[in-house]
N, C-alpha and C. Protein backbone atom coordinates (compact mmCIF):
# COMPACT_ATOMS: atom_id res chain seq x y z
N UNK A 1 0.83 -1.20 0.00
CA UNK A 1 0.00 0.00 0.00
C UNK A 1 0.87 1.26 0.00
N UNK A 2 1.95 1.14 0.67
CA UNK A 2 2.37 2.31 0.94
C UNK A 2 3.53 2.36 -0.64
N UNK A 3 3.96 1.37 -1.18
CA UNK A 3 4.51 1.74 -2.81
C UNK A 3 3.84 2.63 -3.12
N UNK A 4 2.33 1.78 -3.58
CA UNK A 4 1.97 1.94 -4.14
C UNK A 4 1.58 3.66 -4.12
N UNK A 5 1.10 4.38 -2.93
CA UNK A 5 0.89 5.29 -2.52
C UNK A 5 2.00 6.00 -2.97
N UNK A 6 3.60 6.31 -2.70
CA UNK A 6 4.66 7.04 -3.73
C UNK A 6 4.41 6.87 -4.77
N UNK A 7 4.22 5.72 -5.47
CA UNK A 7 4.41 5.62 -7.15
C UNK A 7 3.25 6.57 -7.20
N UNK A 8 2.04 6.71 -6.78
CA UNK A 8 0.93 7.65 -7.16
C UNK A 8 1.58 9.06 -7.43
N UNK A 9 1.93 9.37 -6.37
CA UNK A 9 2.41 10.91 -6.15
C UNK A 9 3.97 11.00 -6.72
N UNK A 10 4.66 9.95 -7.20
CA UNK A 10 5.89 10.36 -7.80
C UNK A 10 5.26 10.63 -8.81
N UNK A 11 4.62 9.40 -9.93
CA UNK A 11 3.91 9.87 -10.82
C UNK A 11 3.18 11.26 -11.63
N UNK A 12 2.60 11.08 -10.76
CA UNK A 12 1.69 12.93 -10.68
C UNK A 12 2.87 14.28 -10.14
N UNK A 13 3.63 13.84 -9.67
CA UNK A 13 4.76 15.05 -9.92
C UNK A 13 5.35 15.05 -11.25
N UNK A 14 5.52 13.76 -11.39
CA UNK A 14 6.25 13.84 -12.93
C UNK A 14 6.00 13.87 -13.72
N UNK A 15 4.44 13.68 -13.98
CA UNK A 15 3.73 13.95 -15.11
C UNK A 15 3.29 15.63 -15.13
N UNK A 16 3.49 16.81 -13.76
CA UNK A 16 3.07 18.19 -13.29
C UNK A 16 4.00 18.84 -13.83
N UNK A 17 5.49 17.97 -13.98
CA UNK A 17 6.67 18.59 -14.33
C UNK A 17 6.79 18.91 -15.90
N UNK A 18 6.26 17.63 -16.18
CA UNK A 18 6.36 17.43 -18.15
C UNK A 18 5.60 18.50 -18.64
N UNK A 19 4.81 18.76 -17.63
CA UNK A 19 3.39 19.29 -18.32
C UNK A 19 3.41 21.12 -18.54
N UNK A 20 3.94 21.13 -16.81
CA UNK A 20 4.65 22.58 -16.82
C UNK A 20 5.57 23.15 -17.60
N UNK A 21 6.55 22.28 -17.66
CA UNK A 21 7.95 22.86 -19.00
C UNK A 21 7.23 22.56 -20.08
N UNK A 22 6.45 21.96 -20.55
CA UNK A 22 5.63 21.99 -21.80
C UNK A 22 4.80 23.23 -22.10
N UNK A 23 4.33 23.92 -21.22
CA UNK A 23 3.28 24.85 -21.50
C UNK A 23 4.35 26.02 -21.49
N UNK A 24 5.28 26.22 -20.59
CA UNK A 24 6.09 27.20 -20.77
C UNK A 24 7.13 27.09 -21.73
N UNK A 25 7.33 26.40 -22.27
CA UNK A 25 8.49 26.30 -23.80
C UNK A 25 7.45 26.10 -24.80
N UNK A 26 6.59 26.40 -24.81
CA UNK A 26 4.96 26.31 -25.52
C UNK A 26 5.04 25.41 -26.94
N UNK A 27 5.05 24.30 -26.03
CA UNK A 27 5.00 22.77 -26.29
C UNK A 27 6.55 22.54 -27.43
N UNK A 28 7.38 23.20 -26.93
CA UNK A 28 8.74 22.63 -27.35
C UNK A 28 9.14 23.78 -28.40
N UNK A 29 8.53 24.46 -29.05
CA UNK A 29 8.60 25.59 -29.64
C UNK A 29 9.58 26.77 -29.70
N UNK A 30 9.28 27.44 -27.81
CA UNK A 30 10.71 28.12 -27.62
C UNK A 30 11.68 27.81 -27.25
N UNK A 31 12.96 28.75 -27.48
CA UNK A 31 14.23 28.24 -27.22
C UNK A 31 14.48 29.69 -26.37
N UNK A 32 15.39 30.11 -25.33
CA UNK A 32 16.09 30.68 -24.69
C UNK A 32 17.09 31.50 -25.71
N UNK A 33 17.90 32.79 -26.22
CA UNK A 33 18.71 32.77 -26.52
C UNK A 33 19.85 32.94 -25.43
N UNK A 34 20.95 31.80 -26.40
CA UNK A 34 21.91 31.61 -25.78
C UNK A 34 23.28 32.52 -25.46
N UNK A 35 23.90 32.81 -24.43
CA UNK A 35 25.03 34.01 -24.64
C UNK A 35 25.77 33.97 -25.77
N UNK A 36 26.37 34.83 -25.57
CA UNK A 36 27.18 35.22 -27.09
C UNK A 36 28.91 33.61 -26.78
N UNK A 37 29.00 33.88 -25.83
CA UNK A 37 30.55 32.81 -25.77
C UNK A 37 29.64 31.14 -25.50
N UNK A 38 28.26 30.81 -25.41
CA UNK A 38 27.80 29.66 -25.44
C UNK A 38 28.24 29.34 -26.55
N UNK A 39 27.28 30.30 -27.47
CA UNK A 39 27.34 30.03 -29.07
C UNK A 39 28.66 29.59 -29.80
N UNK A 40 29.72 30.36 -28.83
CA UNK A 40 30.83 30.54 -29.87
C UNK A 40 31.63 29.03 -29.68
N UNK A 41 31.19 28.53 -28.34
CA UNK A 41 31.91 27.42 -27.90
C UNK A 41 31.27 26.24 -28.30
N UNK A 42 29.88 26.31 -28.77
CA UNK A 42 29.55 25.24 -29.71
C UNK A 42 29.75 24.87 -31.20
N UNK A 43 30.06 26.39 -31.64
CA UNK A 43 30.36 26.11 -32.58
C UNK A 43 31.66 25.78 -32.89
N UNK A 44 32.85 25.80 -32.08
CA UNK A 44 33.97 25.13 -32.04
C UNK A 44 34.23 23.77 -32.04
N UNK A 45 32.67 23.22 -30.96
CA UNK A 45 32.85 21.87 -30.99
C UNK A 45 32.15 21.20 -31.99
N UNK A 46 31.68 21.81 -32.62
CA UNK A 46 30.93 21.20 -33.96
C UNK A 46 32.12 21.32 -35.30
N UNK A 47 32.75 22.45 -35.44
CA UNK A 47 34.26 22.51 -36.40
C UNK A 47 35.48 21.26 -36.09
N UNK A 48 35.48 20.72 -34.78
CA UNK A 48 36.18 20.03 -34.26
C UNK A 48 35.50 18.53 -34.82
N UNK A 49 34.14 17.93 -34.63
CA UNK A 49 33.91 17.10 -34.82
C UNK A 49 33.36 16.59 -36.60
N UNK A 50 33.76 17.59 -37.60
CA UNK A 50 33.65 17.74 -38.59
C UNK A 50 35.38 17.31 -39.23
């Protein structure tokens, strides 16, 4: 009983979580822009793996 009782409520957090970053990245849609030295350092590692 008492699993079962966490798995309920882990569940339902983790399905509150999916649901929340879903509605706020409005359903995968937005992106953040990234700093200027993120950018620059990915694109190094992408020249590198080319």
């Amino acid at each position: 009983m008492f699993n079962w009782l966490i798995n309920l409520f882990g569940d339902a957090a983790y399905d509150s979580a999916i649901y929340s970053a879903d509605l706020a990245s409005n359903a995968g849609m937005h992106q953040m822009k990234e700093p200027e030295n993120l950018q620059e350092i990915a694109m190094e590692a992408k020249k590198e793996d080319e």
